[in-house]
Protein backbone atom coordinates (compact mmCIF):
# COMPACT_ATOMS: atom_id res chain seq x y z
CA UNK A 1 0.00 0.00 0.00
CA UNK A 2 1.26 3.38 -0.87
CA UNK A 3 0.66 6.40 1.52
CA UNK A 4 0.75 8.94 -1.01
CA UNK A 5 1.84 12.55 0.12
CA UNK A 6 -1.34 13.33 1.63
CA UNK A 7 0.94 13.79 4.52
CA UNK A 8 3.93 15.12 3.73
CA UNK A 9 4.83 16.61 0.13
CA UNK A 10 5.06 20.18 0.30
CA UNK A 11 7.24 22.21 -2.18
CA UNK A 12 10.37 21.17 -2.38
CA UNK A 13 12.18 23.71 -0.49
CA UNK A 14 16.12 24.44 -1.51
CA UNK A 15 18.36 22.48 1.37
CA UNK A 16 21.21 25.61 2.56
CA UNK A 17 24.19 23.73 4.03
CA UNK A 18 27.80 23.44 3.77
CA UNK A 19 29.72 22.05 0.24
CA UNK A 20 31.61 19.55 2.96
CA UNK A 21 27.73 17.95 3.72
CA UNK A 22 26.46 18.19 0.40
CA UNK A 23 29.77 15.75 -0.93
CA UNK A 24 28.56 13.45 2.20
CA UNK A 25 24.96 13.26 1.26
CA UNK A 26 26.55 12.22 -2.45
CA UNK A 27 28.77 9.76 -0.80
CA UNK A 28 26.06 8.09 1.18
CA UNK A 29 23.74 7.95 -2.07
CA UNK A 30 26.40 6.28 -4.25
CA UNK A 31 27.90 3.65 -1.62
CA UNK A 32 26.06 0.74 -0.76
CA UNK A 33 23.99 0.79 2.74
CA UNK A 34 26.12 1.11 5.79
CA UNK A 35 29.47 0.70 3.74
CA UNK A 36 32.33 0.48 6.62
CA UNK A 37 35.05 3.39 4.70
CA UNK A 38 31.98 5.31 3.57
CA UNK A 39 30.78 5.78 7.25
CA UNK A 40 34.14 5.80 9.16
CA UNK A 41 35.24 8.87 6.87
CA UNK A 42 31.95 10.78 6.96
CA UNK A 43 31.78 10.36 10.87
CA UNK A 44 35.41 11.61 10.88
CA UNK A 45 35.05 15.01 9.21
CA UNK A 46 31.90 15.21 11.09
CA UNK A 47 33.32 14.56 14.28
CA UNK A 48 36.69 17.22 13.11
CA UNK A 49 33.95 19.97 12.15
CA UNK A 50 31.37 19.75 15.18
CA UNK A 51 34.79 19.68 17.89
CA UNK A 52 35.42 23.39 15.47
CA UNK A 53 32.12 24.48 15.37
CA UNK A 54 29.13 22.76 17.28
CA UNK A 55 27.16 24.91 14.81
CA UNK A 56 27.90 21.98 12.49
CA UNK A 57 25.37 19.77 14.20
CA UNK A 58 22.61 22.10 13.08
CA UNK A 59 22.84 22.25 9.44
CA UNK A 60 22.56 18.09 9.77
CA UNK A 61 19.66 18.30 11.81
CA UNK A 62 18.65 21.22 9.04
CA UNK A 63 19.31 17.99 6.37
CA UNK A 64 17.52 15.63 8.33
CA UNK A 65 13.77 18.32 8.69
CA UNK A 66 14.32 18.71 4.69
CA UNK A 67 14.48 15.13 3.89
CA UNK A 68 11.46 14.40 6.05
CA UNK A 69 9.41 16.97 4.55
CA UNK A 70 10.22 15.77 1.37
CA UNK A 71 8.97 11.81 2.75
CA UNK A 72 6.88 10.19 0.17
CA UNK A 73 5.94 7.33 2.33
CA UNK A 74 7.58 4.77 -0.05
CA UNK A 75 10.43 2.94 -0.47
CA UNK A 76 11.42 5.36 -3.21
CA UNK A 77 15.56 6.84 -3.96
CA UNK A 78 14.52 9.47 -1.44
CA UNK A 79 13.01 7.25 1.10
CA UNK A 80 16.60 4.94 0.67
CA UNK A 81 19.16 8.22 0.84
CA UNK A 82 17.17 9.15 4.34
CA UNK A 83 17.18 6.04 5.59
CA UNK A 84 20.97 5.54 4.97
CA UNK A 85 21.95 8.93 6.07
CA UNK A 86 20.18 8.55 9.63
CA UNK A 87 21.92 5.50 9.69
CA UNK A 88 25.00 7.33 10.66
CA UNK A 89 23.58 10.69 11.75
CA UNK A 90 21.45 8.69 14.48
CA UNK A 91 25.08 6.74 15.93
CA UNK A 92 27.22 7.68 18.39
CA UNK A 93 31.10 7.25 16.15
CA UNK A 94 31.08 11.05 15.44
CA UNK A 95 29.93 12.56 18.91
CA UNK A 96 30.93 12.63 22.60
CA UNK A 97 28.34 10.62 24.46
CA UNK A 98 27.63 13.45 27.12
CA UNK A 99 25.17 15.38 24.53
CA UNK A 100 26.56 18.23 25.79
CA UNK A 101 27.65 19.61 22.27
CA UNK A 102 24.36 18.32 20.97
CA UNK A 103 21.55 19.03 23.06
CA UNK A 104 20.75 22.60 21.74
CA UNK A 105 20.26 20.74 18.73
CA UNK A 106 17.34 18.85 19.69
CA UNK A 107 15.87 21.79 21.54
CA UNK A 108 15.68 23.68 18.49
CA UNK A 109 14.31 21.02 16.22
CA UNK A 110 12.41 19.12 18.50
CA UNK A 111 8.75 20.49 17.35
CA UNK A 112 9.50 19.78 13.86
CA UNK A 113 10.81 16.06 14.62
CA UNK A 114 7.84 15.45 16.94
CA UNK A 115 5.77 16.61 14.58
CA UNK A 116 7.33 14.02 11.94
CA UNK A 117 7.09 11.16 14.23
CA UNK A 118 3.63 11.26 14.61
CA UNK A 119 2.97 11.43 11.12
CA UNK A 120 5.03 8.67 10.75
CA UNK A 121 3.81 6.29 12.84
CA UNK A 122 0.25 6.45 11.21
CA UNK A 123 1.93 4.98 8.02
CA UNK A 124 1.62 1.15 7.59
CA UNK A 125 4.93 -0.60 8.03
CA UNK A 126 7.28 -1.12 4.40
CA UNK A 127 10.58 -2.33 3.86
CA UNK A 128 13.21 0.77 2.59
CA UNK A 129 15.95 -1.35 2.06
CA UNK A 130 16.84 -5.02 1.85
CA UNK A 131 19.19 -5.51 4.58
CA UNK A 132 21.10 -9.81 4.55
CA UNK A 133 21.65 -9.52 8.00
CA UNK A 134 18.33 -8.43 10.00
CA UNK A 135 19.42 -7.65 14.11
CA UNK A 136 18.54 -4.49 15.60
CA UNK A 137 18.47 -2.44 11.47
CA UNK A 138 15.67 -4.12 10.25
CA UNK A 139 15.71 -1.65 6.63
CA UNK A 140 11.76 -0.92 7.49
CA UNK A 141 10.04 1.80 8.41
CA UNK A 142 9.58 1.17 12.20
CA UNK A 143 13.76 1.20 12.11
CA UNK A 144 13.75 4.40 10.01
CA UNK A 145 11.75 5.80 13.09
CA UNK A 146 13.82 4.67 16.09
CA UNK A 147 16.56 5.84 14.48
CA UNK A 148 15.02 9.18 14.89
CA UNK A 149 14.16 8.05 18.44
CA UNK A 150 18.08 7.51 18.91
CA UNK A 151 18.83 11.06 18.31
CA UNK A 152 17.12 11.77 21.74
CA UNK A 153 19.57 9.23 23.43
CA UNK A 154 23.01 10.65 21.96
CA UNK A 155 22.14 13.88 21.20
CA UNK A 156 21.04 14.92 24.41
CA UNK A 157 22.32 14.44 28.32
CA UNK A 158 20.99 12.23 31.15
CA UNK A 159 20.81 15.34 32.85
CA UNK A 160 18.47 16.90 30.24
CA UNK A 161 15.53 15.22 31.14
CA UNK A 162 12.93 17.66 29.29
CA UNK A 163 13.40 16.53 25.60
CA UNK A 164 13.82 12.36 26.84
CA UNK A 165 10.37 12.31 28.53
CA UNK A 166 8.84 14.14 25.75
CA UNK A 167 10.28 11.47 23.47
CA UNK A 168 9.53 9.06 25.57
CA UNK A 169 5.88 9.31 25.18
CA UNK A 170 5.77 7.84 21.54
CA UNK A 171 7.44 4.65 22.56
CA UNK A 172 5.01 3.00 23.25
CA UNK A 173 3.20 3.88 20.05
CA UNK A 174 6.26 2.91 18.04
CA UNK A 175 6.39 -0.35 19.28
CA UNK A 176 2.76 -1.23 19.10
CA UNK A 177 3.29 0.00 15.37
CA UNK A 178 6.18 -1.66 14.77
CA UNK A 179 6.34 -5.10 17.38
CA UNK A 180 9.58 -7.11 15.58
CA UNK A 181 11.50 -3.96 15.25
CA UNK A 182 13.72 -3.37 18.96
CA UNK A 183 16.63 -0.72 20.24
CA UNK A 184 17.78 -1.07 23.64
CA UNK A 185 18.56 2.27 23.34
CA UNK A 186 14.99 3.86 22.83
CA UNK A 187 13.63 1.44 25.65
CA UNK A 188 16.29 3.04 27.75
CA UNK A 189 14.47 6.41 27.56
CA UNK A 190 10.85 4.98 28.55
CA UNK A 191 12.16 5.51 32.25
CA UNK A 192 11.72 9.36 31.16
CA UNK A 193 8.23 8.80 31.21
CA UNK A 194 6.14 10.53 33.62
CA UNK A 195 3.80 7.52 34.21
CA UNK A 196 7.07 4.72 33.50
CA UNK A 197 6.00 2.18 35.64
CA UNK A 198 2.25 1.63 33.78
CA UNK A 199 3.56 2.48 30.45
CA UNK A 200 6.44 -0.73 30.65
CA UNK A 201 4.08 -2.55 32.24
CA UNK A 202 1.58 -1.92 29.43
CA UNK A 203 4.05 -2.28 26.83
CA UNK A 204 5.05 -5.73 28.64
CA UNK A 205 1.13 -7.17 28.67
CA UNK A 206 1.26 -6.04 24.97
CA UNK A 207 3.78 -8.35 23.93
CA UNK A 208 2.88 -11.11 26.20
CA UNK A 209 -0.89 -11.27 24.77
CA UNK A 210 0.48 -11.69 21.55
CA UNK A 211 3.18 -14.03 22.57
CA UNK A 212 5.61 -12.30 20.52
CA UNK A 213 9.30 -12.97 21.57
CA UNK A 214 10.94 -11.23 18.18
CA UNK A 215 10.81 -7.29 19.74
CA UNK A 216 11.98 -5.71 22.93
CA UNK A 217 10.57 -8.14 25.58
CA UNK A 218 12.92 -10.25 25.61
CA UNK A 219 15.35 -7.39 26.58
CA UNK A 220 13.26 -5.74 29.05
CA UNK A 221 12.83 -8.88 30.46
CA UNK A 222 16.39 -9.43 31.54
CA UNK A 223 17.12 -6.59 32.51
CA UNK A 224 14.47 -7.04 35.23
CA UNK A 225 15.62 -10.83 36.27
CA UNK A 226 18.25 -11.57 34.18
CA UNK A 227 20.61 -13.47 36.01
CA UNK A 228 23.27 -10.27 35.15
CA UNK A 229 20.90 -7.89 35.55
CA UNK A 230 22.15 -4.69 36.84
CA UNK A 231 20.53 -3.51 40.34
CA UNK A 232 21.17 0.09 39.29
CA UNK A 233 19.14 -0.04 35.79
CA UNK A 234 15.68 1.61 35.97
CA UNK A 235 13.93 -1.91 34.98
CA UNK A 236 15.30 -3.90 37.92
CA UNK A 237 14.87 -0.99 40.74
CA UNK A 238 11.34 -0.84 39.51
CA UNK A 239 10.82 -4.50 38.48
CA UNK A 240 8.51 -4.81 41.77
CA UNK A 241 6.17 -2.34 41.50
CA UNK A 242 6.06 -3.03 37.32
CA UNK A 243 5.24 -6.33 37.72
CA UNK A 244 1.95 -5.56 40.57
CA UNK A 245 1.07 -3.39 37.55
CA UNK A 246 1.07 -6.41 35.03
CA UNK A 247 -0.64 -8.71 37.64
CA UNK A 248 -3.58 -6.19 38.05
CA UNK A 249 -4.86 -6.17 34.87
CA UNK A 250 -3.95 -9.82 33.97
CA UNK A 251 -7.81 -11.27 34.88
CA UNK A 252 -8.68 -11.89 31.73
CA UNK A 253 -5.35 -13.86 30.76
CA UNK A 254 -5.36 -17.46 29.67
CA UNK A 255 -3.39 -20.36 31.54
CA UNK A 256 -1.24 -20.47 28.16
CA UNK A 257 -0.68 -16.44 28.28
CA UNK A 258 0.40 -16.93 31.84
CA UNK A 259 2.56 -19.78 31.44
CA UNK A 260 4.17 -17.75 28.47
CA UNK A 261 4.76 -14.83 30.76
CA UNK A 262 6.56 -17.18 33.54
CA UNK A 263 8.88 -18.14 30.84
CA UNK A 264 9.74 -15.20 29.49
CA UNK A 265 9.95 -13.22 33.01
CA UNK A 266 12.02 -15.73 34.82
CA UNK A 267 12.86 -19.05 33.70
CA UNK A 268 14.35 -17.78 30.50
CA UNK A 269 16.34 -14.97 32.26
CA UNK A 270 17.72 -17.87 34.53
CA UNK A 271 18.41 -19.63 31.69
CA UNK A 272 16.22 -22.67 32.53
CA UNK A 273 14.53 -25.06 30.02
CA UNK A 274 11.96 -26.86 31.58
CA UNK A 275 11.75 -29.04 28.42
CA UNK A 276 12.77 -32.47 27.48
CA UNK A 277 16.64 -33.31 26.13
CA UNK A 278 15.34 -34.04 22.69
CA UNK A 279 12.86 -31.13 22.39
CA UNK A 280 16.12 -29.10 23.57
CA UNK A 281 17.88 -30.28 20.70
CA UNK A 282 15.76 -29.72 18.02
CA UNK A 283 14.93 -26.23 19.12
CA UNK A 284 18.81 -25.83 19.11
CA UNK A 285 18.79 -27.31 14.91
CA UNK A 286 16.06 -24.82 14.41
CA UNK A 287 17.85 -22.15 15.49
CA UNK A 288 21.03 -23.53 13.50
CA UNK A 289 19.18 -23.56 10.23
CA UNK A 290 17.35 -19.83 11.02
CA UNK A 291 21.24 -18.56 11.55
CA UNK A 292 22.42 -20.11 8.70
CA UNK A 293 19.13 -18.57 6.32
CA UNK A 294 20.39 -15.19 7.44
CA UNK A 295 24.26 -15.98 6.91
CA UNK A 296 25.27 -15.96 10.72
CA UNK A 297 28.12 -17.84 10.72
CA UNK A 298 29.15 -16.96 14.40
CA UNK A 299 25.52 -17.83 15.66
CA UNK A 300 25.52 -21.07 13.92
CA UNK A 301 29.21 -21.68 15.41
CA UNK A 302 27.58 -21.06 19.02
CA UNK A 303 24.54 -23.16 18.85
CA UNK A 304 26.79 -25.83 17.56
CA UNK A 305 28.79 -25.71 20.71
CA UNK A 306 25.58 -25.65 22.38
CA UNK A 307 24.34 -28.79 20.78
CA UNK A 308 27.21 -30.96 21.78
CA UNK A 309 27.15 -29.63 25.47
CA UNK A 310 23.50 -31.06 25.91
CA UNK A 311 24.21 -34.07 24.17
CA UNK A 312 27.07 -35.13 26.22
CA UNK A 313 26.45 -33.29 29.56
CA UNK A 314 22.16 -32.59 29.37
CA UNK A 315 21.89 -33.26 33.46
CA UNK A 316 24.71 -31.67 34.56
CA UNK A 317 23.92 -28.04 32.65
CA UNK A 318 20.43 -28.87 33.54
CA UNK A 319 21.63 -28.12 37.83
CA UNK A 320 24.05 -25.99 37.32
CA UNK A 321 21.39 -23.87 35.43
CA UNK A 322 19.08 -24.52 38.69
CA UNK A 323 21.45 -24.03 41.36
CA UNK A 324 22.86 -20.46 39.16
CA UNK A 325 18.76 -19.76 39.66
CA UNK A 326 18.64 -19.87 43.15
CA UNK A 327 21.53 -18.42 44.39
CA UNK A 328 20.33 -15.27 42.32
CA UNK A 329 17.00 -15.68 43.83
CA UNK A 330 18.84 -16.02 47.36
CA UNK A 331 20.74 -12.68 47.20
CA UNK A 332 18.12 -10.20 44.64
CA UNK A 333 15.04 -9.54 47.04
CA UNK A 334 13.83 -7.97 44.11
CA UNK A 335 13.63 -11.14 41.84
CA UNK A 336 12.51 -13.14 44.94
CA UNK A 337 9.47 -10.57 45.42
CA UNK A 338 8.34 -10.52 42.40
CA UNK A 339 8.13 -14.30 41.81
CA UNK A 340 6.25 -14.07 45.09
CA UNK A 341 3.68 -12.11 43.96
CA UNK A 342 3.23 -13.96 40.59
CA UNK A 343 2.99 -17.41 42.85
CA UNK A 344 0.00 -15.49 44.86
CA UNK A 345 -1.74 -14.44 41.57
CA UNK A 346 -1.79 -17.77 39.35
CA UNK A 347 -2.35 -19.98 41.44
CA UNK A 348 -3.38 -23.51 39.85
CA UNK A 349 -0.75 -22.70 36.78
CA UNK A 350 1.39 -25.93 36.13
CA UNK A 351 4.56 -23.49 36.00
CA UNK A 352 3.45 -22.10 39.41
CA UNK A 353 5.07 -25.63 41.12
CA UNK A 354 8.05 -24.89 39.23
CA UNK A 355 8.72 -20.99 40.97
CA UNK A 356 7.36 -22.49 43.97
CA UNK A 357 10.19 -25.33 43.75
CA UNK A 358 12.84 -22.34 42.99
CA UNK A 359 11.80 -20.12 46.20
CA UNK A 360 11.96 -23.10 48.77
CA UNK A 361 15.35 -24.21 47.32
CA UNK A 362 16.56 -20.54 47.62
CA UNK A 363 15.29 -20.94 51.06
CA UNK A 364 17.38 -23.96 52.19
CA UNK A 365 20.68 -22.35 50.12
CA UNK A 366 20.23 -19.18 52.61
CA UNK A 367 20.72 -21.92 55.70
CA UNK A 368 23.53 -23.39 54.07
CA UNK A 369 26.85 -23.50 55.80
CA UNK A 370 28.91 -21.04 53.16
CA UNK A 371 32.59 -21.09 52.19
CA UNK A 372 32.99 -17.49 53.10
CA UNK A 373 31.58 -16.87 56.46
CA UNK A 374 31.44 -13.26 57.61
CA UNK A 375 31.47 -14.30 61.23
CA UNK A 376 34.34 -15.69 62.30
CA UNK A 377 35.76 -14.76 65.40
CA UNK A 378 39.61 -14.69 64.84
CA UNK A 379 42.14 -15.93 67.56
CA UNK A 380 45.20 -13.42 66.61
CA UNK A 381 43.52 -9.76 66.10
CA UNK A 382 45.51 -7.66 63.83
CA UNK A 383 46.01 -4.01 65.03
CA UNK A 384 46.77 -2.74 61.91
CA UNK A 385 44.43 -3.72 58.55
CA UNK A 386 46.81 -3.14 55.83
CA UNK A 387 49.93 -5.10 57.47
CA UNK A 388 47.07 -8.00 57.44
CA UNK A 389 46.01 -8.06 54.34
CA UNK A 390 49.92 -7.89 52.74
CA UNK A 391 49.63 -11.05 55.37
CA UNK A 392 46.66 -13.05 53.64
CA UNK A 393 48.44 -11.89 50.43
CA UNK A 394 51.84 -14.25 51.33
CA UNK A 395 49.83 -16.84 52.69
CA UNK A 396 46.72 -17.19 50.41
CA UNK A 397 48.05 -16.07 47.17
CA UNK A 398 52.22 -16.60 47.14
CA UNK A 399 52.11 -19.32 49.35
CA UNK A 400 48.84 -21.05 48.69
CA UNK A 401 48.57 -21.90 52.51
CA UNK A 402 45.57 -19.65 53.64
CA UNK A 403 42.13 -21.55 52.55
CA UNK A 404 39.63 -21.13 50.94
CA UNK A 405 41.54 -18.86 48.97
CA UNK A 406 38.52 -15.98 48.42
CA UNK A 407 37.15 -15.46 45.05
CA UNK A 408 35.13 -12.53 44.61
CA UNK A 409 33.23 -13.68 42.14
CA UNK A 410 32.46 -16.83 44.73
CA UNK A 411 31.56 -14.50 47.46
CA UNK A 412 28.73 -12.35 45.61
CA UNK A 413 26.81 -15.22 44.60
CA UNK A 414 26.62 -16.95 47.89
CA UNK A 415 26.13 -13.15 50.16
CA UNK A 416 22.46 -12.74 50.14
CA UNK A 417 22.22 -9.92 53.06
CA UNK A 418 22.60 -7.65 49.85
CA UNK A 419 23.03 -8.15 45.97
CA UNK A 420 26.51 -7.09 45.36
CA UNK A 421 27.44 -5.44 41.60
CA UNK A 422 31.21 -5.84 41.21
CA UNK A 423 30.20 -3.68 38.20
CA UNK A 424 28.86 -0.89 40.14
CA UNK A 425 30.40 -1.82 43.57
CA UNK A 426 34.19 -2.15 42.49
CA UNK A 427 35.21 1.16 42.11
CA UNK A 428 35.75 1.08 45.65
CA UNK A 429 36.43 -1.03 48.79
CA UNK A 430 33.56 -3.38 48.76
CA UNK A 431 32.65 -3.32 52.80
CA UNK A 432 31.70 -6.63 53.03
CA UNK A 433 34.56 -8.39 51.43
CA UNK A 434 36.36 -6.14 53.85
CA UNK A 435 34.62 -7.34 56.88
CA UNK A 436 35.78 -10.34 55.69
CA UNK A 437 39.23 -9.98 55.61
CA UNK A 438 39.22 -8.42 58.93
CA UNK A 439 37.29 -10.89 60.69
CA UNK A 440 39.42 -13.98 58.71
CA UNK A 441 41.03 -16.17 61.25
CA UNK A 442 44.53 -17.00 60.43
CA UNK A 443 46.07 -19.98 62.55
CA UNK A 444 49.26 -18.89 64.44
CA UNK A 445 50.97 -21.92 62.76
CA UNK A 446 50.54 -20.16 59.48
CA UNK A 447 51.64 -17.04 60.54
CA UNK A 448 55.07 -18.73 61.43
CA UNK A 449 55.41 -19.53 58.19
CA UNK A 450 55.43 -15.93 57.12
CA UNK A 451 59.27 -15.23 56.55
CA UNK A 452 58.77 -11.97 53.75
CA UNK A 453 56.57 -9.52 52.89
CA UNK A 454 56.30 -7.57 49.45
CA UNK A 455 54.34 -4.60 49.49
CA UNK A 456 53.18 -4.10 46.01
CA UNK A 457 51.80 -0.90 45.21
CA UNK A 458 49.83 -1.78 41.90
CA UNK A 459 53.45 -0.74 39.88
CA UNK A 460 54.38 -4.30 40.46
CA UNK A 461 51.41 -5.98 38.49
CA UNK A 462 49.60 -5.64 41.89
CA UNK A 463 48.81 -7.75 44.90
CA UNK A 464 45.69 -10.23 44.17
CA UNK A 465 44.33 -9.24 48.10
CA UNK A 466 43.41 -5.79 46.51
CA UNK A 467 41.65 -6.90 43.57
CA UNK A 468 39.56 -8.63 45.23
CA UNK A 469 39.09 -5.89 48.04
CA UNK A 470 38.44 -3.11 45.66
CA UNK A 471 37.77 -4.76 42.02
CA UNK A 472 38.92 -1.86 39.67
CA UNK A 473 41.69 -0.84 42.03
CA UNK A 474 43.41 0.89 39.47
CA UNK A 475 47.58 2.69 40.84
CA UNK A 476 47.50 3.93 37.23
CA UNK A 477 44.56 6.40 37.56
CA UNK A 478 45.85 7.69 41.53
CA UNK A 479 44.06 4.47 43.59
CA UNK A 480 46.27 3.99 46.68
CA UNK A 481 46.72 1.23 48.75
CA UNK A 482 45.88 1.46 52.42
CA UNK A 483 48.92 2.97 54.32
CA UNK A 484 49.75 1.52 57.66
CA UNK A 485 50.13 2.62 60.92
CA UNK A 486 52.52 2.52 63.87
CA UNK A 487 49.94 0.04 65.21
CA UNK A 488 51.76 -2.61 62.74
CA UNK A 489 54.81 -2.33 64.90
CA UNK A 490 52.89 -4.20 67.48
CA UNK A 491 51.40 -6.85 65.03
CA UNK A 492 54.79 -8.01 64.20
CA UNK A 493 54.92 -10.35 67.55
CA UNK A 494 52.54 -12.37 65.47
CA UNK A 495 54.78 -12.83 62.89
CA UNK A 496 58.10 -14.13 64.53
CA UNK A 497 60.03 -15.31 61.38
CA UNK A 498 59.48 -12.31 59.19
CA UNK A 499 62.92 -11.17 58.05
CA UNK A 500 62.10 -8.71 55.44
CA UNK A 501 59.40 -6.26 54.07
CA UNK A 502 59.97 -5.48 50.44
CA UNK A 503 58.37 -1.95 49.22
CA UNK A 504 57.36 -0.01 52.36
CA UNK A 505 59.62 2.84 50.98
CA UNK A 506 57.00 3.84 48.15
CA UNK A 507 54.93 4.44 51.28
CA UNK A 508 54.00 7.60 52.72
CA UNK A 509 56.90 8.37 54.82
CA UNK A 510 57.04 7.46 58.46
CA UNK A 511 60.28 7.27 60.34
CA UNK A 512 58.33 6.01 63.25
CA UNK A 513 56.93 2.97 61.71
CA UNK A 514 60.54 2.42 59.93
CA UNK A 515 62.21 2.56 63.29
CA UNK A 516 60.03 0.47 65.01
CA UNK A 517 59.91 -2.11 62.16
CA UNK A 518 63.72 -1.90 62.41
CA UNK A 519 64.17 -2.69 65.59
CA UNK A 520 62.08 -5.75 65.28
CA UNK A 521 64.95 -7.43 63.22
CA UNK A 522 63.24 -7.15 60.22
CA UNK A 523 65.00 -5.78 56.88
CA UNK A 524 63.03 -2.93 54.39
CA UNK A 525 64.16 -3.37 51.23
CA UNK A 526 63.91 -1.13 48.01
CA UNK A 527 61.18 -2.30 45.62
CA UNK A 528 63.35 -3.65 42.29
């Protein structure tokens, strides 16, 4: 169906910009779609010009208005050149990602691209350009559009809220326009919203009543329960109060709409499959033969490797899968609450048993002895933190005497008192996994064995204690490691072989310490 230009042909009006843009809107109409040198040396000059002039920025966006008045609703030349040109106007290779040299550019010609967006979405869906290789660039319409969309996610700040919830608004449109079509990107800026929490959750029950996995549930999805979901994203804070939203006006769902939302929600995000081993493995050829229709050869690579792991090991991915499952549910009170309040709401659903099964398993691994307690109570107190953890360094990590030697990664999946982020958390000291250290009991008998100490200040390649303490402990950047005190002097009666401390002279001076160190018998040497 053609939508004729009923909507948008006006008289062509003359496009005034720069002889530099006018070669790059030639370039991009000779070269083929999304051609690699094409784009890398229009997004350099771009990138050269708007770092001269910011003012740069505006005759694109003054490109961009004159193309879409000129939209003839079909897949004509025009309709191609636009769609190819926002292809790299609407990326991030040619601009800082702050939107601070941007923003005035959206304020300026937001009206007019609001105004285009809603003419746009009232136009039934066409493919502009035959794209091999569909993922997020589809070559149809609804991409065309979020690509607009995109502009309000690199163009302008976090800070600028104003222009992000006005954008925001048409999402939800957009996708009920355009279901298969997905940007992580644009749903990032539904959290703009003034109403966010109803419009995800009715963008949610709008995918889940069709029971279509091919847009942007799937993604919201994990990032409410995925088993890496991050506790600072918008979509897990809020996954709580977005899911009482879906379970209010879920009445009128079907036992098979329900059971599809379970899956999606949480036993695909913990990667669970509830299925037989042979059903497993022909989803897994299916998947094969879609990857290799579409000319995926790294997809097809995976799923391979997938295919031979449940043929020869089917029961032991199958716990590992259920046991990864719990321990998330054990330490996210977010993911447990939720699956809480779906239990309460479908009751009678056969997948109910299964959540059911996964909350009273997280349960028992919450009573479970773990390998990293928190509350020991240690026989020999250290006086001085830092001189003990250069201690556990000898002993756990050079010597290999101090067990269980801690693992970070270990430790956040078994603490439940609070979900841990090493992503979030790791630019500094991590409190708990410093509790830990403190309160770690360390046998006298091991202490004896303690006969050097190197104090590595990250210069050396950087003591494995601290990188576990403080994740993205970083010397390079100014990160320092924790000085010690005169109270050391006094912890060195629990180490009665130590002979020398390597390093302690790219400490902060202290001729006390040195003395008294000294005087123990032991040697400081210069760091080689």
């Amino acid at each position: 169906m053609k939508f004729r230009n009923y909507f948008f042909r006006k008289k062509k009006s003359k496009l005034i910009v720069s002889p530099l843009i006018l070669k790059h809107l030639e370039l991009i109409e000779k070269a083929p779609y999304n051609d690699k040198s094409t784009r890398d040396k229009i997004c350099r000059q771009w990138k050269e010009c708007i770092n001269k002039d910011v003012s740069f920025v505006y005759q694109l966006y003054n490109v961009l208005i004159h193309k879409l008045e000129n939209f003839d609703g079909e897949a004509s030349e025009e309709t191609k050149n636009l769609y190819k040109f926002l292809t790299i106007f609407s990326s991030s290779d040619y601009i800082s990602l702050s939107g601070e040299k941007t923003k005035h550019a959206i304020s300026k010609n937001n009206e007019e691209l609001i105004r285009h967006i809603k003419k746009l979405l009232e136009i039934p869906d066409f493919q502009i350009i035959e794209i091999n290789v569909k993922t997020y660039n589809k070559g149809n319409l609804g991409d065309l559009i979020q690509k607009i969309f995109a502009l309000y996610f690199y163009h302008t700040s976090y800070l600028d809220e104003k222009y992000r919830s006005e954008i925001s608004q048409y999402i939800l449109p957009l996708y009920k326009a355009f279901p298969e079509n997905k940007n992580t990107l644009i749903t990032a800026l539904l959290r703009y919203h003034p109403n966010a929490i109803d419009n995800y959750a009715e963008l949610i029950m709008f995918y889940i009543t069709q029971k279509n996995t091919k847009g942007i549930l799937t993604g919201i999805a994990l990032k409410m329960f995925g088993l890496n979901a991050d506790r600072e994203d918008f979509e897990h804070k809020n996954a709580v109060k977005i899911i009482k939203a879906i379970l209010d006006k879920s009445d009128s769902w079907t036992e098979d709409v329900k059971s599809f939302f379970i899956d999606t929600f949480f036993f695909n995000c913990f990667d669970i499959k509830l299925n037989t081993k042979e059903e497993q493995l022909q989803e897994v050829n299916e998947k094969i033969e879609e990857l290799k229709s579409i000319g995926i050869h790294q997809g097809v690579k995976h799923y391979k490797k997938e295919k031979k792991n449940i043929e020869d090991h089917f029961e032991a991915i199958k716990e590992k899968r259920w046991n990864d499952a719990v321990q998330r549910i054990a330490v996210s009170k977010t993911t447990s609450e939720s699956i809480r309040l779906v239990i309460r709401a479908f009751t009678g659903n056969p997948k109910i048993n299964y959540l059911t099964l996964l909350i009273c398993d997280s349960n028992s691994y919450k009573n479970e002895p773990k390998k990293y307690t928190l509350s020991q109570s240690p026989k020999v107190i250290f006086k001085d933190f830092a001189l003990k953890l250069w201690v556990i360094e000898e002993l756990m990590y050079n010597q290999n005497l101090l067990t269980p030697k801690f693992d970070i990664a270990e430790f956040v999946k078994e603490h439940e008192k609070r979900q841990i982020d090493i992503e979030s958390d790791g630019y500094n000291i991590i409190p708990e996994i410093k509790a830990y250290f403190q309160n770690l009991d360390i046998p006298q008998e091991l202490l004896n064995q303690v006969t050097e100490l190197y104090m590595d200040d990250g210069f050396g390649g950087g003591a494995q204690v601290y990188y576990q303490l403080w994740p993205f402990w970083d010397p390079g950047v100014g990160d320092e490691i924790i000085p010690i005190s005169n109270t050391a002097i006094d912890d060195l009666e629990f180490l009665p072989n130590l002979k020398k401390i390597i390093g302690l002279e790219s400490k902060p001076d202290n001729q006390r310490l040195v003395q008294g160190i000294e005087e123990k018998g032991v040697v400081l040497m210069l760091e080689s």
